[in-house]
Protein backbone atom coordinates (compact mmCIF):
# COMPACT_ATOMS: atom_id res chain seq x y z
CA UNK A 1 168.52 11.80 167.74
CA UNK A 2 166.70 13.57 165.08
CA UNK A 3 163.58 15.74 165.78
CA UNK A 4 160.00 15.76 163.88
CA UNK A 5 160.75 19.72 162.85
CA UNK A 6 159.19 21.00 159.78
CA UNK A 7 162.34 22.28 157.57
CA UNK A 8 161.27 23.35 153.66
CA UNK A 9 162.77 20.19 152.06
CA UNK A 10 162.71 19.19 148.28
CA UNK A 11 160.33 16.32 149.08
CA UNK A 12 157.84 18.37 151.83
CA UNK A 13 156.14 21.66 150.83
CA UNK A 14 152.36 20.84 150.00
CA UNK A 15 150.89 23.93 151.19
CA UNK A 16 150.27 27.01 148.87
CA UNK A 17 150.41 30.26 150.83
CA UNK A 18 147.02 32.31 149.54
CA UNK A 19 148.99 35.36 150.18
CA UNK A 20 152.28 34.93 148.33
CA UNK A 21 151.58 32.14 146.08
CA UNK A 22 154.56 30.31 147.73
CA UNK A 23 154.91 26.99 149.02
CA UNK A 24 154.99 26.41 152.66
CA UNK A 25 155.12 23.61 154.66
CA UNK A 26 152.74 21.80 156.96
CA UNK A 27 152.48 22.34 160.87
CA UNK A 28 151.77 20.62 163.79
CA UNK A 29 147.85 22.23 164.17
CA UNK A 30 144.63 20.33 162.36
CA UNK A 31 143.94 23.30 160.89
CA UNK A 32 147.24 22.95 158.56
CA UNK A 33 147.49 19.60 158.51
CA UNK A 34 143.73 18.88 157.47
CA UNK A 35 144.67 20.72 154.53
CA UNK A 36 146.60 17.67 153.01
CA UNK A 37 144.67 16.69 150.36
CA UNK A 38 143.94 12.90 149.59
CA UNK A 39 146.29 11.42 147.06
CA UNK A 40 144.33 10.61 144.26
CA UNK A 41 145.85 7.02 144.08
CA UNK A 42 144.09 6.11 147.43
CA UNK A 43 140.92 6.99 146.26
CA UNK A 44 141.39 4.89 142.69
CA UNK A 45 143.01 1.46 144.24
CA UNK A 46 139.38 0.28 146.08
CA UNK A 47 140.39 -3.04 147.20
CA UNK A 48 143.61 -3.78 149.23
CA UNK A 49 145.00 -6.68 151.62
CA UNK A 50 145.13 -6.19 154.95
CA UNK A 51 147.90 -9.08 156.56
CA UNK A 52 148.50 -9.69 160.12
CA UNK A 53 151.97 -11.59 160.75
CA UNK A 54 154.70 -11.81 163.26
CA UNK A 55 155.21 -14.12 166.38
CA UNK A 56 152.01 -13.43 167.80
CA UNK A 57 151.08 -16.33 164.39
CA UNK A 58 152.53 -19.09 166.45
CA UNK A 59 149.72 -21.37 167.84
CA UNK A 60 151.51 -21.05 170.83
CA UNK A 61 152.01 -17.40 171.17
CA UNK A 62 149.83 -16.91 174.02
CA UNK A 63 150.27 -13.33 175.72
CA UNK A 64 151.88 -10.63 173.80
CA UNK A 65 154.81 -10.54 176.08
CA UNK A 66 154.89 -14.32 175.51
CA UNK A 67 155.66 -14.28 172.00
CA UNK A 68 159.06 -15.82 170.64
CA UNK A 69 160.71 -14.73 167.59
CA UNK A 70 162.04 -18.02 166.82
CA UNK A 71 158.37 -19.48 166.45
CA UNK A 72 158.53 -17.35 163.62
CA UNK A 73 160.33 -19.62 161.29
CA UNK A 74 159.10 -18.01 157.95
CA UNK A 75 160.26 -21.37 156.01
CA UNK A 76 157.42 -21.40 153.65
CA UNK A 77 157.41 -17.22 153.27
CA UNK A 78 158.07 -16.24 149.34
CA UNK A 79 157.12 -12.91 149.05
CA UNK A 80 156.33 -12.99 145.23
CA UNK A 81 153.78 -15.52 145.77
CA UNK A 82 151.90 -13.26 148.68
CA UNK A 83 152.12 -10.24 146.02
CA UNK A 84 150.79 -12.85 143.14
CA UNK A 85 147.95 -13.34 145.19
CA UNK A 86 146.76 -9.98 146.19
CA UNK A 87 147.20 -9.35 142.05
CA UNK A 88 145.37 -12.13 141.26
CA UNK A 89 142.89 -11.15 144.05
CA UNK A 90 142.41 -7.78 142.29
CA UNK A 91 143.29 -5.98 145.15
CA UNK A 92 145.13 -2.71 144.28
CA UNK A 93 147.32 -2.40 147.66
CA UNK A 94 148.43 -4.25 151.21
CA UNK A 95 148.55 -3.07 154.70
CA UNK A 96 151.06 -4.72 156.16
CA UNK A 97 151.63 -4.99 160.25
CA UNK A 98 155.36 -3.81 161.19
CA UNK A 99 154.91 -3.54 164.28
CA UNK A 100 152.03 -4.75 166.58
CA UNK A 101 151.14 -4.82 170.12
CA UNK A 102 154.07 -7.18 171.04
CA UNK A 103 156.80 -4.36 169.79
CA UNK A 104 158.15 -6.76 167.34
CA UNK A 105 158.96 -5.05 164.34
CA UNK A 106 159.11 -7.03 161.29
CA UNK A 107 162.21 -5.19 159.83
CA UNK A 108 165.64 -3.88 160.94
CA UNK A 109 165.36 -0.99 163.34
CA UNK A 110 168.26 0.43 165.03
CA UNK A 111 166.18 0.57 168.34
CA UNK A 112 167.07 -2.62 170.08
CA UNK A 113 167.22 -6.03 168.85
CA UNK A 114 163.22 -7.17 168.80
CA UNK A 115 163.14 -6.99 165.30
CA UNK A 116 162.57 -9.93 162.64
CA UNK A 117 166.19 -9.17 161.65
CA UNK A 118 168.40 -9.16 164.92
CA UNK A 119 166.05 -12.30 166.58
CA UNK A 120 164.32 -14.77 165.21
CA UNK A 121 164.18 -15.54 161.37
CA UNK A 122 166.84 -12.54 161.14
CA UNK A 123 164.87 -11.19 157.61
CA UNK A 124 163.73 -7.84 156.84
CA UNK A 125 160.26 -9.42 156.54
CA UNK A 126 159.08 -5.45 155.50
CA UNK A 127 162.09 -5.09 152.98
CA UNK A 128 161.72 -8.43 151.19
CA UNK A 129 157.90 -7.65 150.49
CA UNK A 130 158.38 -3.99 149.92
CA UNK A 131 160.32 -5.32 146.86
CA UNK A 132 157.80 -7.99 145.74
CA UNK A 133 154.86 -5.55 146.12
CA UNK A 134 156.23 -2.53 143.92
CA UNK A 135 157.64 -4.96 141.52
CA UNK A 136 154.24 -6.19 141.45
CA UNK A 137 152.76 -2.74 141.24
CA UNK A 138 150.84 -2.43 144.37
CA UNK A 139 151.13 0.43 146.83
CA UNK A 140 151.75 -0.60 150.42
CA UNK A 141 151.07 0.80 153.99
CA UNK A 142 152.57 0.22 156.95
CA UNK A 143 150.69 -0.91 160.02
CA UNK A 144 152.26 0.55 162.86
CA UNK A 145 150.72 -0.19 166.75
CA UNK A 146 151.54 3.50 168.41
CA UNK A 147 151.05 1.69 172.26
CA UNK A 148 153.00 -1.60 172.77
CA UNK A 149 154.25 -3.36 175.22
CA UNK A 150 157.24 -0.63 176.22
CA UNK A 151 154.79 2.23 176.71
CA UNK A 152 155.00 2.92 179.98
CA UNK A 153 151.96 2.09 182.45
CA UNK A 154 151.60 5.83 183.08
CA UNK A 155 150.35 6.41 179.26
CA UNK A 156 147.67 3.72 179.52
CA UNK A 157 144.28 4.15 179.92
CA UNK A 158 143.88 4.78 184.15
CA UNK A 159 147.80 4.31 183.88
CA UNK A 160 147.66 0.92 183.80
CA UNK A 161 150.21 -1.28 181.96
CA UNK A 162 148.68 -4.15 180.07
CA UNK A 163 151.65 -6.14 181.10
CA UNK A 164 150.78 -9.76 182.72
CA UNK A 165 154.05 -11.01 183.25
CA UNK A 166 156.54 -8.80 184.70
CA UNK A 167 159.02 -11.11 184.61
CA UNK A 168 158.64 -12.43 181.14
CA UNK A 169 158.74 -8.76 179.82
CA UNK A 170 161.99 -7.70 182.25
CA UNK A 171 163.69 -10.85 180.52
CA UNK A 172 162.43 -8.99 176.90
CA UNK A 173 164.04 -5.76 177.85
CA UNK A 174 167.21 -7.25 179.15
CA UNK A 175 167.86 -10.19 176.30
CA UNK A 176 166.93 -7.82 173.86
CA UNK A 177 168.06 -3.93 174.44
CA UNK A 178 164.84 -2.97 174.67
CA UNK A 179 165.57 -0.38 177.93
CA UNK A 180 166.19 2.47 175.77
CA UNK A 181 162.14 2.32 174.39
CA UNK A 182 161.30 2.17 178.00
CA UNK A 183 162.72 5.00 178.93
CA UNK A 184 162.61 7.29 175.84
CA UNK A 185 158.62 6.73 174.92
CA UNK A 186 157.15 8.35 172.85
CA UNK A 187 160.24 9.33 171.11
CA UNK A 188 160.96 5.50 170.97
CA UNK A 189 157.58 5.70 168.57
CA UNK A 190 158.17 8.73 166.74
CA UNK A 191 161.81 7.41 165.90
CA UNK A 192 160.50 4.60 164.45
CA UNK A 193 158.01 6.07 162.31
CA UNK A 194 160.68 8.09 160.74
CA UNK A 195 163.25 5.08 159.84
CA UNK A 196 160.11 3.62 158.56
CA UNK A 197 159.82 6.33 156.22
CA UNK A 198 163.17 6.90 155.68
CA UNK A 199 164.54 3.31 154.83
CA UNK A 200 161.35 1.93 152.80
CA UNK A 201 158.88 5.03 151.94
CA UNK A 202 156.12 3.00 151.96
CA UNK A 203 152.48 4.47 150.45
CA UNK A 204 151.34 5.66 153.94
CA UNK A 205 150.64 4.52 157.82
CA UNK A 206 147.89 2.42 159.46
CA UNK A 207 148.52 3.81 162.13
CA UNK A 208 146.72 1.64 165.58
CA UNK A 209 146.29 2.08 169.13
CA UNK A 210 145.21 4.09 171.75
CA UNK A 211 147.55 6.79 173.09
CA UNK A 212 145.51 9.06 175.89
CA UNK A 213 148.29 11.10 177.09
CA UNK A 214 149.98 11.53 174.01
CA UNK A 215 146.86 12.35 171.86
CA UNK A 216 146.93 15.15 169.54
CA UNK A 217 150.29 17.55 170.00
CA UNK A 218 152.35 14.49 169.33
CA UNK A 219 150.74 12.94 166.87
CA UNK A 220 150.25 16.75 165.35
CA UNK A 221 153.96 16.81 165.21
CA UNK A 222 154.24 13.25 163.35
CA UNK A 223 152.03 13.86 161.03
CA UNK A 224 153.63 17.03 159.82
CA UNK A 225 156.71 15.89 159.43
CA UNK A 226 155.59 12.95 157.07
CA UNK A 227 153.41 15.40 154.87
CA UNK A 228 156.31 17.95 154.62
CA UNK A 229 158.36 14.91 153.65
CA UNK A 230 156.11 12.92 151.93
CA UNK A 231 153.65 14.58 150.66
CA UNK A 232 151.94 11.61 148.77
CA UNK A 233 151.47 9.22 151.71
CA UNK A 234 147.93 8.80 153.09
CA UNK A 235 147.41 8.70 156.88
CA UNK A 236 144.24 7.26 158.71
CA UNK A 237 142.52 8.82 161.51
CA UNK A 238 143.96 6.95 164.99
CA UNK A 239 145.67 10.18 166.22
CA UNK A 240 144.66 9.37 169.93
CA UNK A 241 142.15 7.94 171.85
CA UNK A 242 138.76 6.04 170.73
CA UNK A 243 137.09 9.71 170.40
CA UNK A 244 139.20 11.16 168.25
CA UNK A 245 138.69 8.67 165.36
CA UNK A 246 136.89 10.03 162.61
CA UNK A 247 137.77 13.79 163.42
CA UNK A 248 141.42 13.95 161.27
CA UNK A 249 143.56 12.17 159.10
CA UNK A 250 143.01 11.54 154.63
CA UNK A 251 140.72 8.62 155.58
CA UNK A 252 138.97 7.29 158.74
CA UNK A 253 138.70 3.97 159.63
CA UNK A 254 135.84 1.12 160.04
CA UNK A 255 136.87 -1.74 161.88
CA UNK A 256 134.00 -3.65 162.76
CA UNK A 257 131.87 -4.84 160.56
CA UNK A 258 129.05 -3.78 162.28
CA UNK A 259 129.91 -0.48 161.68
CA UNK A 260 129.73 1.91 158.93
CA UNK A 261 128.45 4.93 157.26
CA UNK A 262 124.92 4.55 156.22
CA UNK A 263 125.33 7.94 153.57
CA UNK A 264 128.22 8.85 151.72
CA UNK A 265 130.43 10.84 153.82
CA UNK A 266 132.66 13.98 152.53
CA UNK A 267 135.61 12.89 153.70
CA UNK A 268 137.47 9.39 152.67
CA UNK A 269 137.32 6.13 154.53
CA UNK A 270 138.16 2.88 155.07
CA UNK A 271 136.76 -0.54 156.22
CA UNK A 272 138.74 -3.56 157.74
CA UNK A 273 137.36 -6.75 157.53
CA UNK A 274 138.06 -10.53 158.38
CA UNK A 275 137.37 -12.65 156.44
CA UNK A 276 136.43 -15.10 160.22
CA UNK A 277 137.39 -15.19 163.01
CA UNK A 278 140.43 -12.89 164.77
CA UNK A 279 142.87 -11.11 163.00
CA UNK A 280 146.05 -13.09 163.57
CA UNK A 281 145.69 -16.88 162.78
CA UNK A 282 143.99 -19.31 164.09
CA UNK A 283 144.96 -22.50 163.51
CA UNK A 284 141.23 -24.05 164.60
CA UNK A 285 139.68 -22.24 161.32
CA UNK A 286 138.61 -24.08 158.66
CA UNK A 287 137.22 -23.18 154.97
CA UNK A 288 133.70 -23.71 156.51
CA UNK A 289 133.74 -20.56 158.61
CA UNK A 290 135.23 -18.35 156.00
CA UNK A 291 132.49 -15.67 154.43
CA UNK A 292 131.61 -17.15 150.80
CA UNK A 293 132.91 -15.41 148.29
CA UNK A 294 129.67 -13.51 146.68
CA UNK A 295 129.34 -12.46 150.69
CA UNK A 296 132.75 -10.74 150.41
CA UNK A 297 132.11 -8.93 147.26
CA UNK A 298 128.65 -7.85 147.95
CA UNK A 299 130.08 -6.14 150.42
CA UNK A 300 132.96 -4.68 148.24
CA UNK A 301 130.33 -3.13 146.24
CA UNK A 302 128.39 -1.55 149.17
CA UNK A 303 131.80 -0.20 150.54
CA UNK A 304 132.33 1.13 147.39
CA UNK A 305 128.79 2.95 146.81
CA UNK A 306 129.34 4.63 150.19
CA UNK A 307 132.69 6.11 148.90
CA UNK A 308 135.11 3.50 151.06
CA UNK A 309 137.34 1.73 150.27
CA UNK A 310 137.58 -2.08 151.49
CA UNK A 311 140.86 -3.54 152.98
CA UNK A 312 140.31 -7.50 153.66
CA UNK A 313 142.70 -8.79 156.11
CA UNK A 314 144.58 -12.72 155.74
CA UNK A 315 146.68 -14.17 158.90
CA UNK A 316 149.43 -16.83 157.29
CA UNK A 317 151.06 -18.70 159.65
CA UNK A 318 154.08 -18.76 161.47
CA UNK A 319 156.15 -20.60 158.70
CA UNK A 320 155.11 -17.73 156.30
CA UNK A 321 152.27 -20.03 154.07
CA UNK A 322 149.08 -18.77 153.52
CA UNK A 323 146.07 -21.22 154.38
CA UNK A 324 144.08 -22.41 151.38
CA UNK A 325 141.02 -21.01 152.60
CA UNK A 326 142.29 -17.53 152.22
CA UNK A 327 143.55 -18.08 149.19
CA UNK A 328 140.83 -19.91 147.40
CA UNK A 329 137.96 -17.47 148.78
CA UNK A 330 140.10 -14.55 147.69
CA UNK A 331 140.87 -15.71 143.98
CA UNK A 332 136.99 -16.30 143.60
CA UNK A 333 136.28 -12.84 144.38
CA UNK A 334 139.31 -11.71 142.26
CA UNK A 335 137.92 -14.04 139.00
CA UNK A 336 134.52 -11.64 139.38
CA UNK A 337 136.67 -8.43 139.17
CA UNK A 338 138.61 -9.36 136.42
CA UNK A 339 135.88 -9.42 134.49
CA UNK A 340 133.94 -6.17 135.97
CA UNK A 341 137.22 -4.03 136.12
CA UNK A 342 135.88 -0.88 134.46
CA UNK A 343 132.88 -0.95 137.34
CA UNK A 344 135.28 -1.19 140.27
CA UNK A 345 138.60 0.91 139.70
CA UNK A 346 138.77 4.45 139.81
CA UNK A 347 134.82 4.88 139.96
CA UNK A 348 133.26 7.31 142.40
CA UNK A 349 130.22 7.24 144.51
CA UNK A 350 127.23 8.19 142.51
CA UNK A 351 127.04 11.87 144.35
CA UNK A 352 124.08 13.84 142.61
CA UNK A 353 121.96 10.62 142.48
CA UNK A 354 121.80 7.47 145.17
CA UNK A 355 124.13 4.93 146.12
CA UNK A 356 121.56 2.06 147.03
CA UNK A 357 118.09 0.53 146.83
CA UNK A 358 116.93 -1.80 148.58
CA UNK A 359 119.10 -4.73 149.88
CA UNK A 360 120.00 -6.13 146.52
CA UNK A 361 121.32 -3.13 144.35
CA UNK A 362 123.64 -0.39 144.68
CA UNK A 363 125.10 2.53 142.32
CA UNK A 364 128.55 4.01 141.40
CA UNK A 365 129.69 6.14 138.65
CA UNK A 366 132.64 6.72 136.48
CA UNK A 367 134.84 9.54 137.14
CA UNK A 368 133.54 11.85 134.45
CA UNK A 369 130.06 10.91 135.82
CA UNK A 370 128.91 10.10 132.34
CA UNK A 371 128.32 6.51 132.83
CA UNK A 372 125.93 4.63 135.78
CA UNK A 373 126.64 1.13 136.98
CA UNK A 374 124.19 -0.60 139.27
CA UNK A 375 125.78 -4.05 140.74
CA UNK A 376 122.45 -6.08 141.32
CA UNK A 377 122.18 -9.76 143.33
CA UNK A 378 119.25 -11.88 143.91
CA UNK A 379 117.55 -11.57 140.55
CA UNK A 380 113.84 -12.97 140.80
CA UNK A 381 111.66 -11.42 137.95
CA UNK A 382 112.39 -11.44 134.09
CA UNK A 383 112.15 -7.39 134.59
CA UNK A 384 114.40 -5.70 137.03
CA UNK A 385 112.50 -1.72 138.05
CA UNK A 386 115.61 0.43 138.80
CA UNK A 387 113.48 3.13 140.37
CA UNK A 388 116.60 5.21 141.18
CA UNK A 389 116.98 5.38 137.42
CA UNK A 390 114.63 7.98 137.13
CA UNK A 391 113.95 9.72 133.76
CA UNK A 392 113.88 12.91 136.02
CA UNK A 393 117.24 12.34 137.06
CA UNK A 394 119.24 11.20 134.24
CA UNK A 395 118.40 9.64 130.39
CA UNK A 396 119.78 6.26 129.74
CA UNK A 397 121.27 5.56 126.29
CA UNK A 398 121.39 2.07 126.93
CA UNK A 399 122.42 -0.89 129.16
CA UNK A 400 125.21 -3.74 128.95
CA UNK A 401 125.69 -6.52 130.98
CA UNK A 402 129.42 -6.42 131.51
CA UNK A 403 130.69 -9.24 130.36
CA UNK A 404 127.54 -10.41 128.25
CA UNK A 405 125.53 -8.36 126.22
CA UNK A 406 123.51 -5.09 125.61
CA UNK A 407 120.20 -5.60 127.01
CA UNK A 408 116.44 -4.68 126.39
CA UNK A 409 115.16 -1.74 128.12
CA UNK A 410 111.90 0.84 128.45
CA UNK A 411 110.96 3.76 130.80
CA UNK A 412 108.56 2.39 133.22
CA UNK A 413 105.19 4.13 133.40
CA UNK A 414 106.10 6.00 136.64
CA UNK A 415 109.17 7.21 135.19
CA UNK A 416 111.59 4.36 135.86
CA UNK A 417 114.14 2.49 134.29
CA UNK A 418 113.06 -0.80 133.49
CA UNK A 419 115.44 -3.55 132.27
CA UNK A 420 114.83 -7.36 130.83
CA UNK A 421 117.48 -9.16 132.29
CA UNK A 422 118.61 -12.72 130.62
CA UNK A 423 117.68 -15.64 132.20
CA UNK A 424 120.93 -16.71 134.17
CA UNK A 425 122.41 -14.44 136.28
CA UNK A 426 125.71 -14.94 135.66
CA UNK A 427 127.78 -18.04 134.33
CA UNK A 428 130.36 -17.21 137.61
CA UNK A 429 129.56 -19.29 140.65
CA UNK A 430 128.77 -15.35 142.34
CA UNK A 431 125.47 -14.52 141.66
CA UNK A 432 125.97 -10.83 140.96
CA UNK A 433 125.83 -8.81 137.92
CA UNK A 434 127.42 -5.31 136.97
CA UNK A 435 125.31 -3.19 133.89
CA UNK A 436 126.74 -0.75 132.59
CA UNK A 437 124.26 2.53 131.75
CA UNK A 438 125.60 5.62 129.82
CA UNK A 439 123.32 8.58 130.40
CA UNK A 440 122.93 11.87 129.88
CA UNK A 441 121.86 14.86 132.19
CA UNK A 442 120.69 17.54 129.82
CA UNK A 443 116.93 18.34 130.44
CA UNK A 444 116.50 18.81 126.58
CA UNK A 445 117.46 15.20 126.09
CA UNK A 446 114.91 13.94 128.05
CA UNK A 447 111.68 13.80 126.16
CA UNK A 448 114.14 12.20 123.13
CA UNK A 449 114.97 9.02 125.10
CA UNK A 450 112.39 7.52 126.54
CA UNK A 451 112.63 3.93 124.64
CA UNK A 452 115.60 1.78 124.12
């Protein structure tokens, strides 16, 4: 077997010595390996799919060591058409779940035979759409559950296994060579984070699950081996157990959507939303309880202000289609981002001034901070006060409505920017507009552009 050492390779030596001015590589300590700095293309794509597939899609699934690959049928799975759809979605990249709880990984591994390739459909689910998402040009990360089934019950939280069926799971390990992970753990994980990398070099790791025992050294020793290697993959936070989140990693991770920052945090991060119910599907949903589409983006756009970036996950079925619901809710949302492109991509959060005010508007900037854009919902008066606009703080030049037209505007008479807004919102069946404010910072320019 090969080991997670730290060689000087072709493809791994981030670091710059301060000393020498030499390249060295990363190693297994936080102090190194919080070093890595965040690609720039994670911070620029915003908006990315999240999908949850594999046997546990079945309706009749039931526990994870119930699944059965052949309920996994994949007839209706056409990878271009899932890539299409996170294009035409706008979203800029996919997580995409190799391997989950179950152990089932959804592409050849040469670690026993639970794999989508050597059971089942026998298809490299995680080949085919590496191919249709690059062709597409979307970066992709691979969702990979670090505890599954074959951890062994001593790892667990109070060392005990989540296994309900004994006998169900001995017939898993026997049917399908699966006695090798069993007995090799973690290097059963760490092994198959490396063919990962090594037979599809995917954009980075989602990495899941809650490894007590293992916790940092191990994880220390995986992550340095991927940044000496690949130096332009971005990994999330889950190095251990529930405490550890948010402490390493290029970007931390909200789950719930409860739960968030409520300033703009330093470092990068993440949220990971459904759009209802669980994340796997469910085959009781219907369009009803899906989150309407101006719902979904409004909370893009708040993501965004705070400096995250928003992953929304879909759950297709067993036979590989993709329920309408999904689909229509996400194209509405992507028809509104077509349009607002230049407000969305590659922006940043609007550091030196304030990402929100109130509950109805919120702030980014573009990345040479030379331009404001406040996304604003619920109009109800002719004349929209953006108090945040301060003639203190910066000087407008003037103010478009993306996608309409350069608007009327005047400094308020306690220093704000005031703007007439036309009479309909927006012609889109979302009710929420983008404007687009060039300003200036100079003090000098101030007293020169009061009026517009």
């Amino acid at each position: 077997m090969s080991n997670f050492s730290h060689p000087v390779t072709m493809n791994g030596t981030l670091q710059m010595s301060e000393s020498s001015g030499l390249m060295k590589p990363y190693t297994p300590d936080w102090k190194s390996l919080d070093s890595h700095p965040l690609p720039a293309w994670f911070d620029q794509v915003k908006y990315g799919m999240f999908i949850h597939w594999g046997p546990y899609s079945s309706e009749d699934c039931g526990n994870l060591e119930h699944m059965n690959p052949d309920c996994l049928t994949a007839e209706n799975f056409h990878p271009e058409e899932w890539a299409q759809l996170a294009v035409d979605a706008g979203m800029k990249y996919v997580i995409f779940t190799c391997k989950h709880g179950g152990g089932f990984a959804m592409y050849k591994t040469r670690f026993g035979k639970w794999n989508s390739v050597d059971s089942g459909p026998k298809r490299d689910f995680f080949g085919e759409l590496m191919q249709a998402y690059r062709k597409a040009g979307l970066r992709v990360i691979a969702y990979y559950c670090k505890n599954d089934i074959f951890m062994p019950a001593e790892e667990w939280p109070e060392g005990k296994s989540q296994i309900t069926d004994p006998v169900r799971f001995s017939q898993i390990v026997n049917d399908y060579d699966m006695q090798w992970a069993c007995d090799h753990w973690p290097e059963f994980m760490r092994e198959q984070i490396k063919e990962i990398c090594e037979q599809y070099q995917p954009d980075g790791f989602w990495f899941d699950g809650v490894v007590p025992k293992y916790q940092y050294s191990g994880m220390q020793e995986v992550y340095a081996w991927i940044y000496n290697h690949y130096p332009e993959m971005v990994l999330n936070d889950r190095v251990g157990c529930f405490s550890q989140r948010k402490c390493h990693g290029d970007y931390y991770t909200y789950e719930r959507p409860w739960i968030k920052p409520v300033h703009i945090l330093p470092h990068k991060w993440q949220a990971e939303r459904c759009l209802a119910g669980r994340w796997a599907y469910e085959p009781t949903l219907t369009e009803e309880q899906i989150e309407p589409a101006e719902q979904v983006l409004w909370e893009l756009l708040d993501i965004l202000a705070l400096g995250g970036n928003y992953c929304l996950n879909i759950a297709p079925r067993a036979d590989g289609s993709i329920p309408e619901y999904y689909s229509k809710r996400l194209l509405e949302v992507g028809d509104w981002l077509s349009k607002h492109a230049q407000a969305i991509y590659a922006t940043l959060p609007w550091i030196w001034g304030y990402f929100a005010e109130g509950e109805n508007i919120r702030y980014v900037m573009s990345q040479d901070e030379q331009t404001i854009y406040a996304f604003v919902r619920n109009w109800t008066d002719a004349l929209l006060d953006l108090n945040y606009m301060h003639s203190s703080v910066c000087v407008a030049r003037e103010v478009e409505l993306l996608g309409g037209r350069t608007l009327e505007w005047t400094w308020g008479p306690k220093g704000s920017l005031q703007v007439r807004l036309p009479e309909s919102q927006s012609d889109s069946k979302i009710k929420i507009s983008a404007l687009r404010i060039p300003i200036e910072r100079e003090s000098e320019s101030v007293g020169e552009k009061r009026d517009g």
